[in-house]
C-alpha atoms as a PDB file:
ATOM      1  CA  UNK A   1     186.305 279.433  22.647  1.00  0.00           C
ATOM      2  CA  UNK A   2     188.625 278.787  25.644  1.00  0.00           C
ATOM      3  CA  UNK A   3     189.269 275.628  25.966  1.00  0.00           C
ATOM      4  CA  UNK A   4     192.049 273.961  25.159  1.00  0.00           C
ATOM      5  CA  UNK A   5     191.959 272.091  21.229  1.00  0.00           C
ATOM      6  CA  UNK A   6     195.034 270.086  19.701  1.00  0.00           C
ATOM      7  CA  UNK A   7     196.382 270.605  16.272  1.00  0.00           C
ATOM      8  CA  UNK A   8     194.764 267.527  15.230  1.00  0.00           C
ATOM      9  CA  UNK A   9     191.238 268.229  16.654  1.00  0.00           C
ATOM     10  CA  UNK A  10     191.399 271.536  13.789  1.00  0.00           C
ATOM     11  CA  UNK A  11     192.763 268.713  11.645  1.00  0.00           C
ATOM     12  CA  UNK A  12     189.443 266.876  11.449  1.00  0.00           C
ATOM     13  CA  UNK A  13     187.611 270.039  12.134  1.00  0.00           C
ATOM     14  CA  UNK A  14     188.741 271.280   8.655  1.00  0.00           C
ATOM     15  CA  UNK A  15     188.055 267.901   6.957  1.00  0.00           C
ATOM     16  CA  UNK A  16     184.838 267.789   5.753  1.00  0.00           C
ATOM     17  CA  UNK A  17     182.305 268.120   2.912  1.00  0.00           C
ATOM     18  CA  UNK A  18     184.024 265.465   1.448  1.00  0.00           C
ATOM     19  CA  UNK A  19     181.982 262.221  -0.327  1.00  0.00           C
ATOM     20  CA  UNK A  20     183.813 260.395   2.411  1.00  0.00           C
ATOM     21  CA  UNK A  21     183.451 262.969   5.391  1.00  0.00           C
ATOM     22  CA  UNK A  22     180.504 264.036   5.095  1.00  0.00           C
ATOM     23  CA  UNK A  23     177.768 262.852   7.574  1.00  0.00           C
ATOM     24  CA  UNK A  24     174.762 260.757   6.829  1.00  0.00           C
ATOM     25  CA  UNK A  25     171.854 263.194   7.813  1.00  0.00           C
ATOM     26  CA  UNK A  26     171.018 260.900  10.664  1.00  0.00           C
ATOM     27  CA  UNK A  27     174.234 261.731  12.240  1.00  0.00           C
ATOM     28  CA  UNK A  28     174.100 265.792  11.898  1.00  0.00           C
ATOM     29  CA  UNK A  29     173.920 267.121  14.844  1.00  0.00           C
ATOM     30  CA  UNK A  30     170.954 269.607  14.792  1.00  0.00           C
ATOM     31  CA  UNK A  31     171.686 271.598  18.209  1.00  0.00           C
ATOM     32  CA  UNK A  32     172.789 275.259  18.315  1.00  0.00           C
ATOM     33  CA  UNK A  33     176.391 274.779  17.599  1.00  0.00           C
ATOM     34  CA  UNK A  34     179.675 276.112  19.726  1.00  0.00           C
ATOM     35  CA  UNK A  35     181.883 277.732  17.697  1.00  0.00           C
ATOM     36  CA  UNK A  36     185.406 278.009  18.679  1.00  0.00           C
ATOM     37  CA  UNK A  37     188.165 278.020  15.999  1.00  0.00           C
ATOM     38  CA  UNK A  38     186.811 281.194  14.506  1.00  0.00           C
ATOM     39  CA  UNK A  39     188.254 282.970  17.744  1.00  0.00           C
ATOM     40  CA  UNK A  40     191.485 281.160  17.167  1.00  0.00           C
ATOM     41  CA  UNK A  41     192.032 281.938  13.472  1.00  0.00           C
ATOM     42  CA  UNK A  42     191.429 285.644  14.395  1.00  0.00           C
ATOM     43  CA  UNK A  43     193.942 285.685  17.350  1.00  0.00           C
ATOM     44  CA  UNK A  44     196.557 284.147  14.964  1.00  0.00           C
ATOM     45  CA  UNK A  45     195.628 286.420  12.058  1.00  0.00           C
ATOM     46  CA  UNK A  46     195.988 289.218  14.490  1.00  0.00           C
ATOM     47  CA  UNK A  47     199.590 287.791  15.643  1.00  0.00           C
ATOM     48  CA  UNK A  48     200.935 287.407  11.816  1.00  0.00           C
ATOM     49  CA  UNK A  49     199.662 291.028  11.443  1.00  0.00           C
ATOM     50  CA  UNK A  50     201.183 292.987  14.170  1.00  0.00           C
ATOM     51  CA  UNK A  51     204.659 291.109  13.048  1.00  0.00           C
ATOM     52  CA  UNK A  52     203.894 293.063   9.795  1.00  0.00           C
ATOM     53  CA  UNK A  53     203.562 295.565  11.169  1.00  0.00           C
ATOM     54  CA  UNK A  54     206.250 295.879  14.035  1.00  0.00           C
ATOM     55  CA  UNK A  55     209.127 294.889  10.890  1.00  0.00           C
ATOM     56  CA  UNK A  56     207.620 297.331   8.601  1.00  0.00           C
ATOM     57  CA  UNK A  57     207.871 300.057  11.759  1.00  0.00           C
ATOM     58  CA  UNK A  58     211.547 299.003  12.659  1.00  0.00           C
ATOM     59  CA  UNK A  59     212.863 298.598   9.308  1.00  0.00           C
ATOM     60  CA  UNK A  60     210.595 300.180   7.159  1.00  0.00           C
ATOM     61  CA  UNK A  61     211.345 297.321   3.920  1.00  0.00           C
ATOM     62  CA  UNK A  62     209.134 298.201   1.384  1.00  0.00           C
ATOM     63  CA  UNK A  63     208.984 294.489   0.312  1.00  0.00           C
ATOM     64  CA  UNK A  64     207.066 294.353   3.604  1.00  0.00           C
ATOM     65  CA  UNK A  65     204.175 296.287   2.232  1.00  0.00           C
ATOM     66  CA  UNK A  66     202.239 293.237   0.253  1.00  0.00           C
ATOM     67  CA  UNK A  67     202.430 290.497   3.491  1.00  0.00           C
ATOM     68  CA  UNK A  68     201.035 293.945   5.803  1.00  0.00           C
ATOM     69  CA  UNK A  69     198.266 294.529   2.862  1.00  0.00           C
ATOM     70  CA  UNK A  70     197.052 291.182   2.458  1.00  0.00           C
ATOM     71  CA  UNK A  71     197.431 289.776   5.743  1.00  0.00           C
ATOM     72  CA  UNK A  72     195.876 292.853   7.454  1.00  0.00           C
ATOM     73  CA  UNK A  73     193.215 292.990   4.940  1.00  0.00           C
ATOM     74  CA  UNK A  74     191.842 289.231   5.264  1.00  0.00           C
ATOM     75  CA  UNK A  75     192.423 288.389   8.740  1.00  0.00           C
ATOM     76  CA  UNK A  76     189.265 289.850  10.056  1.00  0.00           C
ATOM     77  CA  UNK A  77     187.541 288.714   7.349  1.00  0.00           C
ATOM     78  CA  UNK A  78     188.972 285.014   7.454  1.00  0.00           C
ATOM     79  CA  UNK A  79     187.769 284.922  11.012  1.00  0.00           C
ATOM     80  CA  UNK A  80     184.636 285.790  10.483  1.00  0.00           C
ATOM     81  CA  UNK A  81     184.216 283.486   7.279  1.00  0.00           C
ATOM     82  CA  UNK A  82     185.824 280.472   9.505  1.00  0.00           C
ATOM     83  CA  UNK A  83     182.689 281.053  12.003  1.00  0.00           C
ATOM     84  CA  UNK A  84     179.912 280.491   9.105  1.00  0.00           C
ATOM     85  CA  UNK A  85     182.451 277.609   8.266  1.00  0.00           C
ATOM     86  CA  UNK A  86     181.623 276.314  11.958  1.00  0.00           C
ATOM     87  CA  UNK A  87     177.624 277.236  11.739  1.00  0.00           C
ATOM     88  CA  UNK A  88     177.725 275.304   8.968  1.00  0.00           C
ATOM     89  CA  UNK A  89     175.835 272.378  10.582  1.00  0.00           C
ATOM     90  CA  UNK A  90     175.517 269.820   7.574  1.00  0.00           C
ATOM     91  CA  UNK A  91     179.495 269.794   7.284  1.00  0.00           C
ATOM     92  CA  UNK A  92     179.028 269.249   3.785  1.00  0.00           C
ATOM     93  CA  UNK A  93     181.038 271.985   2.205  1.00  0.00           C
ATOM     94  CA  UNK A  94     184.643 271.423   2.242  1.00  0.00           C
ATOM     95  CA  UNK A  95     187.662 274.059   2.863  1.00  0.00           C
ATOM     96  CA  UNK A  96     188.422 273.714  -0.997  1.00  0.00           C
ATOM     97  CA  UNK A  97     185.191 274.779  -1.464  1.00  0.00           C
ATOM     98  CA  UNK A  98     185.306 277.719   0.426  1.00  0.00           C
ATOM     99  CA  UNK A  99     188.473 279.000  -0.581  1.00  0.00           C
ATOM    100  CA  UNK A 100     187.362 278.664  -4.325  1.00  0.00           C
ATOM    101  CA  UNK A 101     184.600 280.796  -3.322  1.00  0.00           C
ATOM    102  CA  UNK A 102     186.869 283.284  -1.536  1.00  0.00           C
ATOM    103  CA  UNK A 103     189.057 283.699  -4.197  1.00  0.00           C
ATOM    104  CA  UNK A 104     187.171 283.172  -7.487  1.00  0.00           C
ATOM    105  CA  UNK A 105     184.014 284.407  -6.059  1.00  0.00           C
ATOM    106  CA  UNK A 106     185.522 287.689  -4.669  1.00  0.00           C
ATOM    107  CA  UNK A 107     187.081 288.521  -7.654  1.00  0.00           C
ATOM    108  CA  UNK A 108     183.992 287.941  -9.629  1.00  0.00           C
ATOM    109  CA  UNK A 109     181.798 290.379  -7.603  1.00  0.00           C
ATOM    110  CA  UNK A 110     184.212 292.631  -7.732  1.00  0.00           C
ATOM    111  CA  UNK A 111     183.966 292.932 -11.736  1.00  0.00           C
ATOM    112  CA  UNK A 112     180.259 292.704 -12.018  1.00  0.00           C
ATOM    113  CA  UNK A 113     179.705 295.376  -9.438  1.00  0.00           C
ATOM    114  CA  UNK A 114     182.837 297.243 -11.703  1.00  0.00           C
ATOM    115  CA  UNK A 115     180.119 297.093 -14.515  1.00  0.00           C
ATOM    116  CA  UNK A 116     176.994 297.377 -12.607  1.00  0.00           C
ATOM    117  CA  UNK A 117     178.814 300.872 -11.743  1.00  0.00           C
ATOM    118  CA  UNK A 118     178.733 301.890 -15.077  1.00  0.00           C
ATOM    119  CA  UNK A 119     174.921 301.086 -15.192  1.00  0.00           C
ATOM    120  CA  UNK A 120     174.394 303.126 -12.153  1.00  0.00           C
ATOM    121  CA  UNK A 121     176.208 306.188 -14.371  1.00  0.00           C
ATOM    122  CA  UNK A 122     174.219 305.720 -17.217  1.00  0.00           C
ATOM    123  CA  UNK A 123     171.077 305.884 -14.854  1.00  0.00           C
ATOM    124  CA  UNK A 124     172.836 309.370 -13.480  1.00  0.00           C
ATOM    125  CA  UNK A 125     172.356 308.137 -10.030  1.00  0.00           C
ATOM    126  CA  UNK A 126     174.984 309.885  -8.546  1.00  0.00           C
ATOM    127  CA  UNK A 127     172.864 312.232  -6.574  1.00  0.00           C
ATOM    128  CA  UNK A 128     172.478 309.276  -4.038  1.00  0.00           C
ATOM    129  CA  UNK A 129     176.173 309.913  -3.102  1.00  0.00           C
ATOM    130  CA  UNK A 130     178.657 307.229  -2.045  1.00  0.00           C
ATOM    131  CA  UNK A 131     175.169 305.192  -1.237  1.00  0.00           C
ATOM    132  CA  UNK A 132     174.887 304.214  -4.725  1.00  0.00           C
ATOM    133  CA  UNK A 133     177.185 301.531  -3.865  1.00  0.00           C
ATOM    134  CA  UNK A 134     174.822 299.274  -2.389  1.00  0.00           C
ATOM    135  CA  UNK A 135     172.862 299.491  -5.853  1.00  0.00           C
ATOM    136  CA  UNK A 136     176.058 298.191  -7.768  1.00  0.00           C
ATOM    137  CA  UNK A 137     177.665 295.729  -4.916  1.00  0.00           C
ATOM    138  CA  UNK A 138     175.038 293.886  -3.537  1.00  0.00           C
ATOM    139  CA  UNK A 139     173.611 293.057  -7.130  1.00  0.00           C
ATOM    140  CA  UNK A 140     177.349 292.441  -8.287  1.00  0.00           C
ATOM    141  CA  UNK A 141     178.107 289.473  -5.182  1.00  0.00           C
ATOM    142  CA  UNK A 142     174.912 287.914  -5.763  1.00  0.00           C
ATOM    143  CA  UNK A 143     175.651 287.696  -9.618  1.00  0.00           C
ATOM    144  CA  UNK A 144     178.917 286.275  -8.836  1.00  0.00           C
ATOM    145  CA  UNK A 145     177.337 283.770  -6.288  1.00  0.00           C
ATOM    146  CA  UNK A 146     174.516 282.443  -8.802  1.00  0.00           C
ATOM    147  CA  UNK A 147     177.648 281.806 -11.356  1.00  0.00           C
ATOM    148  CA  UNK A 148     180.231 279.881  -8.828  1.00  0.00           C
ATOM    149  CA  UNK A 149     177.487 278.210  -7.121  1.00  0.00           C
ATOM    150  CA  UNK A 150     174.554 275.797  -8.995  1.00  0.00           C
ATOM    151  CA  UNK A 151     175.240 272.625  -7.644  1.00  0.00           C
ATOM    152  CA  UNK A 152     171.972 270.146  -6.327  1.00  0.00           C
ATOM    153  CA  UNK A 153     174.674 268.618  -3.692  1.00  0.00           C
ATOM    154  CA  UNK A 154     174.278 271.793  -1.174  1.00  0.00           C
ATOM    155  CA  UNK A 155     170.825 272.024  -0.999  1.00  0.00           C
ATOM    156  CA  UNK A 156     170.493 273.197   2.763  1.00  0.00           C
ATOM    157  CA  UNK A 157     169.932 277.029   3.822  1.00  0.00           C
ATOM    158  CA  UNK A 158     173.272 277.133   6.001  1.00  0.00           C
ATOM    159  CA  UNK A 159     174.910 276.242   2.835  1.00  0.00           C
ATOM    160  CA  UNK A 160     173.208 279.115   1.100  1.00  0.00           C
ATOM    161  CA  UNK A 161     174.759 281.194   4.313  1.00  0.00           C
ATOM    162  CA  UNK A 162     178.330 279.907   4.101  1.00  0.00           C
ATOM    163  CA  UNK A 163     178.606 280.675   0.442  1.00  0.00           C
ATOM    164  CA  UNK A 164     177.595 284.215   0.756  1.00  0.00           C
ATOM    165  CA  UNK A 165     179.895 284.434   3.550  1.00  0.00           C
ATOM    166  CA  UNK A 166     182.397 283.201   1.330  1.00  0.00           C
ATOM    167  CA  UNK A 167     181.792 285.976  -1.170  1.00  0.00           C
ATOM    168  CA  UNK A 168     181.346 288.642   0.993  1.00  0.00           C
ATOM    169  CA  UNK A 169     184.474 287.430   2.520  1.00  0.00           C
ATOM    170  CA  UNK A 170     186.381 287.723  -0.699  1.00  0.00           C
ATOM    171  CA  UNK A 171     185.265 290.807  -1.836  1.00  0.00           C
ATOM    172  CA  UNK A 172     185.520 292.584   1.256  1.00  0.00           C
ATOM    173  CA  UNK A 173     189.472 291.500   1.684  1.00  0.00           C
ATOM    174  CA  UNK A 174     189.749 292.504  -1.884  1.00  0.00           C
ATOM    175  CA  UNK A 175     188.248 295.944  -1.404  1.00  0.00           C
ATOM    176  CA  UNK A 176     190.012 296.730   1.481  1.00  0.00           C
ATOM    177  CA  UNK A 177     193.458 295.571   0.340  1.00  0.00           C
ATOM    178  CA  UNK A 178     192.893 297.811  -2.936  1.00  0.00           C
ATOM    179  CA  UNK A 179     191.953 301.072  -0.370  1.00  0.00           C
ATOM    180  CA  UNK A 180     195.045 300.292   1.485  1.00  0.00           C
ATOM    181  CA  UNK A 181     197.007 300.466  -1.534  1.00  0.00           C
ATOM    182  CA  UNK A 182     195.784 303.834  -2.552  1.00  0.00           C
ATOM    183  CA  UNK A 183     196.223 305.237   0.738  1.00  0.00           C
ATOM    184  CA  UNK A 184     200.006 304.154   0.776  1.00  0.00           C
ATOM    185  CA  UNK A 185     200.428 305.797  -2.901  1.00  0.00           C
ATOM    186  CA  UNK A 186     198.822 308.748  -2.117  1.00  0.00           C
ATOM    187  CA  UNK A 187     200.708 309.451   1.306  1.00  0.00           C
ATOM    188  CA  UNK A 188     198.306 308.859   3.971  1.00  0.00           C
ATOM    189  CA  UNK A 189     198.205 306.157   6.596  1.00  0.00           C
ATOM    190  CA  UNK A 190     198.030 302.403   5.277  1.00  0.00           C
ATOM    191  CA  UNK A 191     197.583 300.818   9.062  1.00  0.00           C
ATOM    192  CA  UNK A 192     195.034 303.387   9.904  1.00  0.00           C
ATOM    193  CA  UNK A 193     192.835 302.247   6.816  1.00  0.00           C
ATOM    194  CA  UNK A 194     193.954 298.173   7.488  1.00  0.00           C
ATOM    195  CA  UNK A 195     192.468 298.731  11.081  1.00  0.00           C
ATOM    196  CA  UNK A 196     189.488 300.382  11.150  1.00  0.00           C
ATOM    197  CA  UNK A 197     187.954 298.618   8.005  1.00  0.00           C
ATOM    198  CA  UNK A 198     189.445 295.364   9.488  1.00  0.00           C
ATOM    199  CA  UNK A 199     187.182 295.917  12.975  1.00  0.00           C
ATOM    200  CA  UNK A 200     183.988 296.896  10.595  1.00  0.00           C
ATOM    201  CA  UNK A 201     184.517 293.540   8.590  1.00  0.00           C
ATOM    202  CA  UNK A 202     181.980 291.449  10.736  1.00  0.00           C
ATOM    203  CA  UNK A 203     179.531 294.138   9.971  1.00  0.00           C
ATOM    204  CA  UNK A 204     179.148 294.961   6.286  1.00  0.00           C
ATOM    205  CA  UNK A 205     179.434 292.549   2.938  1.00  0.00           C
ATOM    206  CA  UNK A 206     180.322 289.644   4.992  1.00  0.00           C
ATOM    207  CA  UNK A 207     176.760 289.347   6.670  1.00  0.00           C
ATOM    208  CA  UNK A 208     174.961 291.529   3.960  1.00  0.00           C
ATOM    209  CA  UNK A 209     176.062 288.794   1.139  1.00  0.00           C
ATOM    210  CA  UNK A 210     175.213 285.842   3.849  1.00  0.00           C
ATOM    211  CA  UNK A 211     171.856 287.172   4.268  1.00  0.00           C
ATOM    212  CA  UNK A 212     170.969 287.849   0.578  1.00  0.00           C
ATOM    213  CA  UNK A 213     172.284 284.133   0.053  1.00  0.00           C
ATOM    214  CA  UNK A 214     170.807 281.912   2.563  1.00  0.00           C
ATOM    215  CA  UNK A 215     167.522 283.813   1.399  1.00  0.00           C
ATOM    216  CA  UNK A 216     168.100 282.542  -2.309  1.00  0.00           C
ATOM    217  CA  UNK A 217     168.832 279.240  -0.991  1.00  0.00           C
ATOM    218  CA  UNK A 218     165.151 279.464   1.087  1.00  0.00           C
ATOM    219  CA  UNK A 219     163.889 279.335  -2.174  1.00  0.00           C
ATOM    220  CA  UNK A 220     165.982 277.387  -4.726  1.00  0.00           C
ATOM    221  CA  UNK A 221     166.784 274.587  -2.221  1.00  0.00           C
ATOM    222  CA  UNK A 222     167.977 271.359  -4.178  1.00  0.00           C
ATOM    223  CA  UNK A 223     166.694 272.588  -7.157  1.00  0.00           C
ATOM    224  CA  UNK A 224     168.387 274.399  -9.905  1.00  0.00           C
ATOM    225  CA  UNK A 225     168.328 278.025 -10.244  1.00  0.00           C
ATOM    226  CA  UNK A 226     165.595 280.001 -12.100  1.00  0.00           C
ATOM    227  CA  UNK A 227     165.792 283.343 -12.414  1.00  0.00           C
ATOM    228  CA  UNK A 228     162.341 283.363 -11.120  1.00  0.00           C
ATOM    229  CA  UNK A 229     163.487 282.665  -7.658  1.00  0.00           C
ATOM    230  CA  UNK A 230     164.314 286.296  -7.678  1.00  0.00           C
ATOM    231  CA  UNK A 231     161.361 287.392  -7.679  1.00  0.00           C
ATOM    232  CA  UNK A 232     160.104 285.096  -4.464  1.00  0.00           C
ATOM    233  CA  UNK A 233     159.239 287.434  -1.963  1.00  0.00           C
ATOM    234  CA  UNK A 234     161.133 284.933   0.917  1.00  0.00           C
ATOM    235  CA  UNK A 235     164.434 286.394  -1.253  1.00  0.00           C
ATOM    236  CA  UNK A 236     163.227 290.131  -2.024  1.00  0.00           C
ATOM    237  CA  UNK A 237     162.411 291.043   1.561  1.00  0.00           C
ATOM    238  CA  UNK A 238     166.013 289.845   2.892  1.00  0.00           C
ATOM    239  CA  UNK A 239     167.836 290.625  -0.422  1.00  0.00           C
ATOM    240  CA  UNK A 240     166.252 294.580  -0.027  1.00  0.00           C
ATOM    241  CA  UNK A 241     167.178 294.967   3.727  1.00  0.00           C
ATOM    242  CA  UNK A 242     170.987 293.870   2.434  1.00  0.00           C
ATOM    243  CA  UNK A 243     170.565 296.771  -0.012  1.00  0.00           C
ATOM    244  CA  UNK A 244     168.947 299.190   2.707  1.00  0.00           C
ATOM    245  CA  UNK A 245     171.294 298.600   5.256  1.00  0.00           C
ATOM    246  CA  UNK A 246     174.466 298.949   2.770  1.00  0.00           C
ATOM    247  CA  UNK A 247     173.366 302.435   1.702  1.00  0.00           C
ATOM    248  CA  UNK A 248     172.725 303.182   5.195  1.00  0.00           C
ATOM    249  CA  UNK A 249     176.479 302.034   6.050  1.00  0.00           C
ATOM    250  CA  UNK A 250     177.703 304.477   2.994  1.00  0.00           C
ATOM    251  CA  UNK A 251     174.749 307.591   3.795  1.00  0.00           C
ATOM    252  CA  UNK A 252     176.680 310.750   5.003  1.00  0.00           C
ATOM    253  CA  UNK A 253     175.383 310.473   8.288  1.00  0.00           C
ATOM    254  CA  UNK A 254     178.398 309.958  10.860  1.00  0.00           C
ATOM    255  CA  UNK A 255     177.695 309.195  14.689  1.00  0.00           C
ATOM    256  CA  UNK A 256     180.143 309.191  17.396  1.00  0.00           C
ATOM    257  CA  UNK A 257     182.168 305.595  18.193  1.00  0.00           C
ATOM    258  CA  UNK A 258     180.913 304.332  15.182  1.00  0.00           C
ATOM    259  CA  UNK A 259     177.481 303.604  16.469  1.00  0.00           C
ATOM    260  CA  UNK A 260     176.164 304.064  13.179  1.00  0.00           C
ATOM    261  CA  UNK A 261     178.237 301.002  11.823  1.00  0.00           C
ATOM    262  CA  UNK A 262     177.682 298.987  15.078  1.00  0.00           C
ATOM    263  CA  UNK A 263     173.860 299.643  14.885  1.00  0.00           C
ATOM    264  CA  UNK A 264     172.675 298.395  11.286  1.00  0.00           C
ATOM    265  CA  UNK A 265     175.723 295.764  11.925  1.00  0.00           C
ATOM    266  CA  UNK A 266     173.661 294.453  15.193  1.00  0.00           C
ATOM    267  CA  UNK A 267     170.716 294.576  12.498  1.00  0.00           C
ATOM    268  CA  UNK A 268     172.239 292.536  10.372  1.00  0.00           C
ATOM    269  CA  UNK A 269     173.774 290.634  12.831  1.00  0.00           C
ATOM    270  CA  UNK A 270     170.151 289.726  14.339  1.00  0.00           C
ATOM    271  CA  UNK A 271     168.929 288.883  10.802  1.00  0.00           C
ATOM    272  CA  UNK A 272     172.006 286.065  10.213  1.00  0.00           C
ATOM    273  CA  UNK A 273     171.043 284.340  13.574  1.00  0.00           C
ATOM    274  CA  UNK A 274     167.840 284.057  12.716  1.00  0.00           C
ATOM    275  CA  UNK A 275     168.613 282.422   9.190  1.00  0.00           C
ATOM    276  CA  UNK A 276     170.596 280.473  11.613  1.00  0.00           C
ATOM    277  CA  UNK A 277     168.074 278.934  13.567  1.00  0.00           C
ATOM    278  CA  UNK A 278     165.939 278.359  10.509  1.00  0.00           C
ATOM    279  CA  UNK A 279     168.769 276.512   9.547  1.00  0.00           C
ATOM    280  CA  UNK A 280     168.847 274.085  11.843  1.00  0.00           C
ATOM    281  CA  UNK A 281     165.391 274.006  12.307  1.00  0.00           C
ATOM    282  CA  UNK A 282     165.329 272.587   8.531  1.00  0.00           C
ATOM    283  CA  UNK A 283     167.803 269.878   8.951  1.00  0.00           C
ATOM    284  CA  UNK A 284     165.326 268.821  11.388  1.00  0.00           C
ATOM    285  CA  UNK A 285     162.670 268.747   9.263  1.00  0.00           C
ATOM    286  CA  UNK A 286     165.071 266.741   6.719  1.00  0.00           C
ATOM    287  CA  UNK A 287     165.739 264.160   9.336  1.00  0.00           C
ATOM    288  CA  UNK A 288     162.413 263.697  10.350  1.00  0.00           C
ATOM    289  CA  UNK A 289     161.555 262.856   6.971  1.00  0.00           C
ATOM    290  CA  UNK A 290     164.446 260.790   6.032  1.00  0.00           C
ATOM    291  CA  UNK A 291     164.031 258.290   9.541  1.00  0.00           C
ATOM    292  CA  UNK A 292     160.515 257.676   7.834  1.00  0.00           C
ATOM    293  CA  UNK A 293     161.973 256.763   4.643  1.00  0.00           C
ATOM    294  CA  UNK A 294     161.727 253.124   4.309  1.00  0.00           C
ATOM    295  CA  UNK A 295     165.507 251.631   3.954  1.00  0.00           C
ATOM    296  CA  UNK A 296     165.409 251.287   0.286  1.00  0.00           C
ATOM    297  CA  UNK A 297     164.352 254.468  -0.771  1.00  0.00           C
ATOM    298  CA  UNK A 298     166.933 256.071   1.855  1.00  0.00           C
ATOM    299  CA  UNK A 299     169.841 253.938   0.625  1.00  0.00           C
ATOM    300  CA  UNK A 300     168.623 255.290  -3.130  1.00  0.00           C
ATOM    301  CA  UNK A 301     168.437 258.723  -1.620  1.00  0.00           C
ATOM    302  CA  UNK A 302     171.651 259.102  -0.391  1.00  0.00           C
ATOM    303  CA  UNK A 303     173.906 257.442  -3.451  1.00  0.00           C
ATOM    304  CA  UNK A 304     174.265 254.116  -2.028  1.00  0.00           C
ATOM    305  CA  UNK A 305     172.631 251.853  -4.433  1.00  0.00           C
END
């Protein structure tokens, strides 16, 4: 994360997932990766912010508001998508990509869950408190991901993880820049919302949507999706944890420093790394069988002929 990198090594870092950037499968590189520019895009993120923030203090402009929302809103969340961008070992999703998913996606799971809310009223599930959430959210992302996303051409499980990130990512910046506009309207403190849901990013729909999505992709692979695949237990068992450990996160149970938060985000934390590895561990498994191809299948295989 601390060594030096020119603007032209992010260049070429960002340009990928293109037909003509893309890497043969032979040429992936399989190994743990080492993540850097995730740390950068946070510190600058960070930078852009406090600017916001030190005009808005000194001159108090109220055309200063929307840069502090939105900036402060996605830049822990853009830093954290940018490091499934890096994990992303097939480098076979492009930026456009991504940001489609940020911003169409996002938007998306925010109206389904919008409805799915109404479902959870008509159920009269409000007993389960600010909990009920997770019923309505979690559902409403993976709807959104299942529309934006049915393409054969990202068939690998870390794709499945980047494009939940990419939700997750959307909504989350979404949400919180929508709570930091109420809390400016109704006269309490905008940075104190910005901040501490900005330090809980890495923690909630970010990984929760990553998780429930590279478990769909376990399943559906290159395949197109079947509504079946839902009901795959390799999907249910992640896709329920998601659920658990976002009604957990929204449970009135408060512990000191946020341990509560920090705890089922370690959880979930755990659970991503190890979607990780199997990851890798199946582009492995897809090289191994594509070296045995002989040359005139693989040629076929890959578009060539």
């Amino acid at each position: 994360m601390f060594s030096k990198h020119s603007d032209e090594e992010i260049e070429r870092y960002f340009t990928v997932g293109t037909p003509e950037t893309t890497p043969s499968l032979q040429e992936v590189d399989t190994r743990w990766p080492r993540p850097w520019l995730f740390f950068r895009a946070f510190v600058i993120s960070v930078i852009v912010y406090l600017c916001f923030v030190q005009a808005w203090n000194q001159y108090g402009n109220v055309n200063l508001v929307p840069g502090l929302i939105i900036v402060g809103s996605f830049a822990v969340p853009f830093a954290t998508l940018v490091f499934f961008f890096e994990m992303n070992a097939a480098r076979n999703v492009s930026l456009y990509q991504v940001i489609k998913l940020v911003m169409l996606g996002g938007v998306l799971s925010l109206m389904f869950s919008l409805v799915l809310f109404q479902v959870t009223d008509a159920l009269r599930l409000s007993w389960l408190g600010a909990s009920v959430a997770a019923l309505a959210e979690e559902p409403g992302k993976l709807l959104a991901l299942m529309l934006v996303v049915n393409k054969r051409r990202y068939p690998h499980l870390l794709n499945g993880l980047l494009f939940g990130a990419a939700i997750g990512t959307g909504f989350a910046a979404f949400e919180s820049a929508g709570y930091a506009l109420r809390y400016a309207l109704d006269g309490y403190s905008m940075q104190d919302i910005i901040l501490s849901r900005g330090l809980m990013a890495p923690f909630g729909h970010i990984v929760w949507t990553a998780m429930s999505a590279a478990a769909l992709w376990r399943v559906k692979g290159d395949a197109d999706f079947q509504i079946g695949m839902l009901n795959d237990a390799r999907f249910k068992r992640v896709f329920l944890v998601a659920v658990a450990l976002h009604m957990l996160w929204n449970a009135d149970i408060e512990l000191p420093f946020q341990a509560k938060q920090l705890l089922l985000g370690a959880i979930a934390w755990v659970i991503v790394f190890g979607l990780i590895q199997e990851g890798l561990k199946q582009l492995r498994s897809y090289k191994t069988e594509h070296s045995a191809l002989p040359p005139v299948v693989l040629a076929a295989d890959q578009g060539q002929l």
